[in-house]
Each structure stands twice: as C-alpha cells, then as structure tokens.
Protein backbone atom coordinates (compact mmCIF):
# COMPACT_ATOMS: atom_id res chain seq x y z
CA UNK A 1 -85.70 -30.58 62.52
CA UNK A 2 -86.15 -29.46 59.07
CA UNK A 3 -84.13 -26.62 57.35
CA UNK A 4 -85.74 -23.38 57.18
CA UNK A 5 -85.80 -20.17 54.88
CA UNK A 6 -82.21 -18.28 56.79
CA UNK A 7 -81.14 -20.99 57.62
CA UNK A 8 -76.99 -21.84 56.63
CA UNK A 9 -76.90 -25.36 54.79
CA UNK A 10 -75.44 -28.04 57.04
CA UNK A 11 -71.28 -29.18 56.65
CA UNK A 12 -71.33 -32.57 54.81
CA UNK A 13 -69.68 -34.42 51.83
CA UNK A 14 -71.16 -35.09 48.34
CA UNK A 15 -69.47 -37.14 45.75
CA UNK A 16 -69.28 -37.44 42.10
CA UNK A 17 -67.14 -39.44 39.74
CA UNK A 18 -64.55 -37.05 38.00
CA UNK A 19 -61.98 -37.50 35.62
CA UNK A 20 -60.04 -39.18 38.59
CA UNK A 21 -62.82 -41.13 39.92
CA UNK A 22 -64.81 -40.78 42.88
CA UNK A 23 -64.46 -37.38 43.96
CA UNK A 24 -65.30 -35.64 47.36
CA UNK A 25 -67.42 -31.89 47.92
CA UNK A 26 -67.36 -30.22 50.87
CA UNK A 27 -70.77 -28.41 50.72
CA UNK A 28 -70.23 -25.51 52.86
CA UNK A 29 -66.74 -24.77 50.94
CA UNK A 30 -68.34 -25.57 47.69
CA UNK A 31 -71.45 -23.44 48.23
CA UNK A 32 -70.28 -20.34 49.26
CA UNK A 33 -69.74 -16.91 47.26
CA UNK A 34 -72.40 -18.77 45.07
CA UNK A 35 -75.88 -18.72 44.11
CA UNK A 36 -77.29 -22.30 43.34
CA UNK A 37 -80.57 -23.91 42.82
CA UNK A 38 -80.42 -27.36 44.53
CA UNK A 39 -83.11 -30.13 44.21
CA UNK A 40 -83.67 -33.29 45.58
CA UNK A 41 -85.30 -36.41 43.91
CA UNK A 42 -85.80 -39.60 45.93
CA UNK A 43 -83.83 -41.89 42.94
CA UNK A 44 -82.23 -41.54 40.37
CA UNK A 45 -83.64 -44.05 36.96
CA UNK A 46 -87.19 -43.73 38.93
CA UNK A 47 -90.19 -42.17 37.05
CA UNK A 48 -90.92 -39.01 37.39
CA UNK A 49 -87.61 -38.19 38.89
CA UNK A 50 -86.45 -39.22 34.79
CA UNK A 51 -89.19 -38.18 32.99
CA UNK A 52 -89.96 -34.88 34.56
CA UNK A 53 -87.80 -33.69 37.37
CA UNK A 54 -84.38 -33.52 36.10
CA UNK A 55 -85.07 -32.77 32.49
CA UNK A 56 -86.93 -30.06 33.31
CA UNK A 57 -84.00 -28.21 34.80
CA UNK A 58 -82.22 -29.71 32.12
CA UNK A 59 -84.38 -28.00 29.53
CA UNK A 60 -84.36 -24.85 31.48
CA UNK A 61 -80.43 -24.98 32.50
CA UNK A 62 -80.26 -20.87 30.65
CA UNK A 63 -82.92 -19.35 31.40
CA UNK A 64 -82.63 -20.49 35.14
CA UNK A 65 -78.83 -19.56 35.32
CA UNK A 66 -79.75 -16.17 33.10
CA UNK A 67 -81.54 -14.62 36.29
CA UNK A 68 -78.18 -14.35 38.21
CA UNK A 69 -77.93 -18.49 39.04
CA UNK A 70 -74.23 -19.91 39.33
CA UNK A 71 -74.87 -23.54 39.58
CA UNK A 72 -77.69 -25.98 39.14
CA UNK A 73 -77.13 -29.12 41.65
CA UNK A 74 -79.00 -32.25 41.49
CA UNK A 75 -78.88 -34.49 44.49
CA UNK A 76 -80.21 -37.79 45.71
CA UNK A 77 -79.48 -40.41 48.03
CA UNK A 78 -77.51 -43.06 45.52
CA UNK A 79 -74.16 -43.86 45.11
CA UNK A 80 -72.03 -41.60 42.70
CA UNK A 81 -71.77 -44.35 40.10
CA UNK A 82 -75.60 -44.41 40.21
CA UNK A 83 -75.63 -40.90 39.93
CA UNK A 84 -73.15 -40.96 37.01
CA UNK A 85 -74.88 -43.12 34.79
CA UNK A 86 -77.90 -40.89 35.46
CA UNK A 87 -76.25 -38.06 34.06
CA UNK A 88 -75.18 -40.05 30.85
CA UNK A 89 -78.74 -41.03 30.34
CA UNK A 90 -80.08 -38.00 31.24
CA UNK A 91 -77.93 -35.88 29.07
CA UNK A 92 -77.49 -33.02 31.77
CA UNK A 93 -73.47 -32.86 32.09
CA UNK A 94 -72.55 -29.38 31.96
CA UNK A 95 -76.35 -28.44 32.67
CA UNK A 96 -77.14 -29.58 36.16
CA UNK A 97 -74.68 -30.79 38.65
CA UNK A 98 -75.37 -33.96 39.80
CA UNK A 99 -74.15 -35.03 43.55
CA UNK A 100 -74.44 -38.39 44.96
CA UNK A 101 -75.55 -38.43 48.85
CA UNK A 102 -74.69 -42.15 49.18
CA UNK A 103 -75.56 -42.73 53.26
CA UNK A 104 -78.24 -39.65 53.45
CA UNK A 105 -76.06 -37.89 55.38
CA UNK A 106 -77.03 -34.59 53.83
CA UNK A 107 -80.16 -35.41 53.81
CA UNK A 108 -80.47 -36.03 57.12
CA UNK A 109 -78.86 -32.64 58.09
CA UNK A 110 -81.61 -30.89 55.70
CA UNK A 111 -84.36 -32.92 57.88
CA UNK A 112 -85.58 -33.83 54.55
CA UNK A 113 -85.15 -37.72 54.40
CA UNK A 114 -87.83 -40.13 54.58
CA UNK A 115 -88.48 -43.68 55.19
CA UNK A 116 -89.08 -45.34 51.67
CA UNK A 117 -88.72 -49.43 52.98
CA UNK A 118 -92.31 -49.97 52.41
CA UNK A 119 -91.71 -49.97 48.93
CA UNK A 120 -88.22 -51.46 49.23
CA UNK A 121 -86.75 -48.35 48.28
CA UNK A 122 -84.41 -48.05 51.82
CA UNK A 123 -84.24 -44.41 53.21
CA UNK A 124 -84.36 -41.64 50.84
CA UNK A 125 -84.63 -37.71 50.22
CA UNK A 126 -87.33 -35.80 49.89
CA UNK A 127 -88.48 -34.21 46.83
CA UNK A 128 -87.81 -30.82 47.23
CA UNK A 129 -85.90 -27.48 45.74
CA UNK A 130 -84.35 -24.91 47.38
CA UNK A 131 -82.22 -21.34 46.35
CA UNK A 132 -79.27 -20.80 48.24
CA UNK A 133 -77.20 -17.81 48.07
CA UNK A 134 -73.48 -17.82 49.71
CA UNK A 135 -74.30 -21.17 51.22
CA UNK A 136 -77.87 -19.49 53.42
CA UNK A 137 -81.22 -20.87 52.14
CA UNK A 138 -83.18 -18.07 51.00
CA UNK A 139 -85.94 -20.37 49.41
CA UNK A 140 -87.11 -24.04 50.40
CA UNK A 141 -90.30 -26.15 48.64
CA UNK A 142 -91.20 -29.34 49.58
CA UNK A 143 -93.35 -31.55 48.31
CA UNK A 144 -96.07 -33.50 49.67
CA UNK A 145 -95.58 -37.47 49.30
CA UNK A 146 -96.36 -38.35 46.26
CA UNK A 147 -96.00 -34.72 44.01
CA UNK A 148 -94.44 -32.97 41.53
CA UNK A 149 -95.50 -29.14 41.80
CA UNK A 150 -93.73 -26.63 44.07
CA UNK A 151 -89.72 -28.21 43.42
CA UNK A 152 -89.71 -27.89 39.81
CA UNK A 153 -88.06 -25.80 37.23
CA UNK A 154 -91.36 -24.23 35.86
CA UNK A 155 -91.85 -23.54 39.69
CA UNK A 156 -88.59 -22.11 40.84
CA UNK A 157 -88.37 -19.83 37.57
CA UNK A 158 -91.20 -18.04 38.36
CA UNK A 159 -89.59 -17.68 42.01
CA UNK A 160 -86.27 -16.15 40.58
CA UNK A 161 -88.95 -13.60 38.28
C-alpha cells in the first residue's frame, strides 16, 4: 500500500557516511519537530536524476528552506558510499541531505519501490517528492514511469507558495 497525504512516515534506517564513517538515521527520530522536503530518485550518477533532479533543489536549496523548510533530504536506493560520491559530484553538501536506502527498505514502507531488472537496474524507488511536517506527510507527488514534472523543485516551490 502506498503512503498517503496524513499519513506518519514509516520507522526505518537511512545511512550516510560522516566524519566517522557509515552512519545510521532513525527516520521517525530524525524527522520529527521538523519540516522537510524529501525526494526520491531511482539512482544516483543516472541522467536526469544528475542533470535535473538533484540540482534543481540544489539551485533552489534558499528559497525552498526560506518558506519555513528545515531540511532538504535526498534519498535513493544505493549504498551510502554511492550516495557520497554523488554528493561530491553533485556539489549539494550543506544544500540537500543526501540518505542512502541501501536494501529499499524505506522504500518499501513508502509503497513507492519498483521493479527496475528489465533494465538491469535491480529494485529501485520511485521518483517522487513529498513535504513532511513533524514526521506526517502533508504532501506526496509521484511520478509516472518515465517523468520529471510533479517531484521537482520548480514544482514543490510553487506548493510551499
């Protein structure tokens, strides 16, 4: 079952490499008594996920946070060294948070995974963005198979007007 608009985001573990290596988040600790924009791409280094969908939150990091935002999170179903080097080439540290959701697990809790083996791309995440205040989704796009529209940062700023 997909996540819906009230619902409160699922209890799972993110990772990211910090200054003492691989480092664990506990979502619904981390989440709470915040307001945070969280999008998914299906890889990181893949096209549009690097040309378009991360640098545009990149590129609109202020005035996203300027309309009462506390974090900006990234995720996708790679490995946090994956998701590390991504942020290096990306330029985004200290822009958008970047969490790596190795095994799906996430993911699959959102209902928001999908079946990418055809291509040889394994299981993966959705493409979506969602707004979730004090750890309760209060917005959720997802896009068709294949676009870029409703999840990015163009798209959720005029949301947050």
């Amino acid at each position: 079952m997909t996540i819906e608009i009230g619902d409160k985001i699922p209890c799972a573990t993110l990772k990211f490499i910090g200054a003492d290596g691989v480092t664990s988040v506990e979502v619904s600790e981390y989440f709470s008594n915040k307001k945070i924009v969280l999008f998914s791409v299906p890889g990181a280094f893949t096209p549009t996920c690097s040309a378009k969908h991360l640098p545009g939150f990149v590129e609109y990091t202020s005035d996203i946070l300027g309309k009462g935002i506390d974090e900006i999170i990234c995720i996708s179903v790679n490995d946090p060294f994956v998701m590390n080097a991504w942020e290096k080439d990306q330029n985004s540290k200290g822009k958008v948070t970047l969490l790596a959701d190795g095994n799906g697990e996430f993911t699959d809790a959102l209902g928001l995974s999908f079946d990418g083996s055809g291509f040889g791309l394994g299981k993966r995440g959705q493409r979506f963005a969602m707004i979730i205040n004090n750890g309760v989704v209060s917005y959720l796009a997802i896009e068709e198979a294949g676009a870029f529209d409703v999840s990015s940062a163009e798209s959720i700023l005029k949301v947050l007007d």
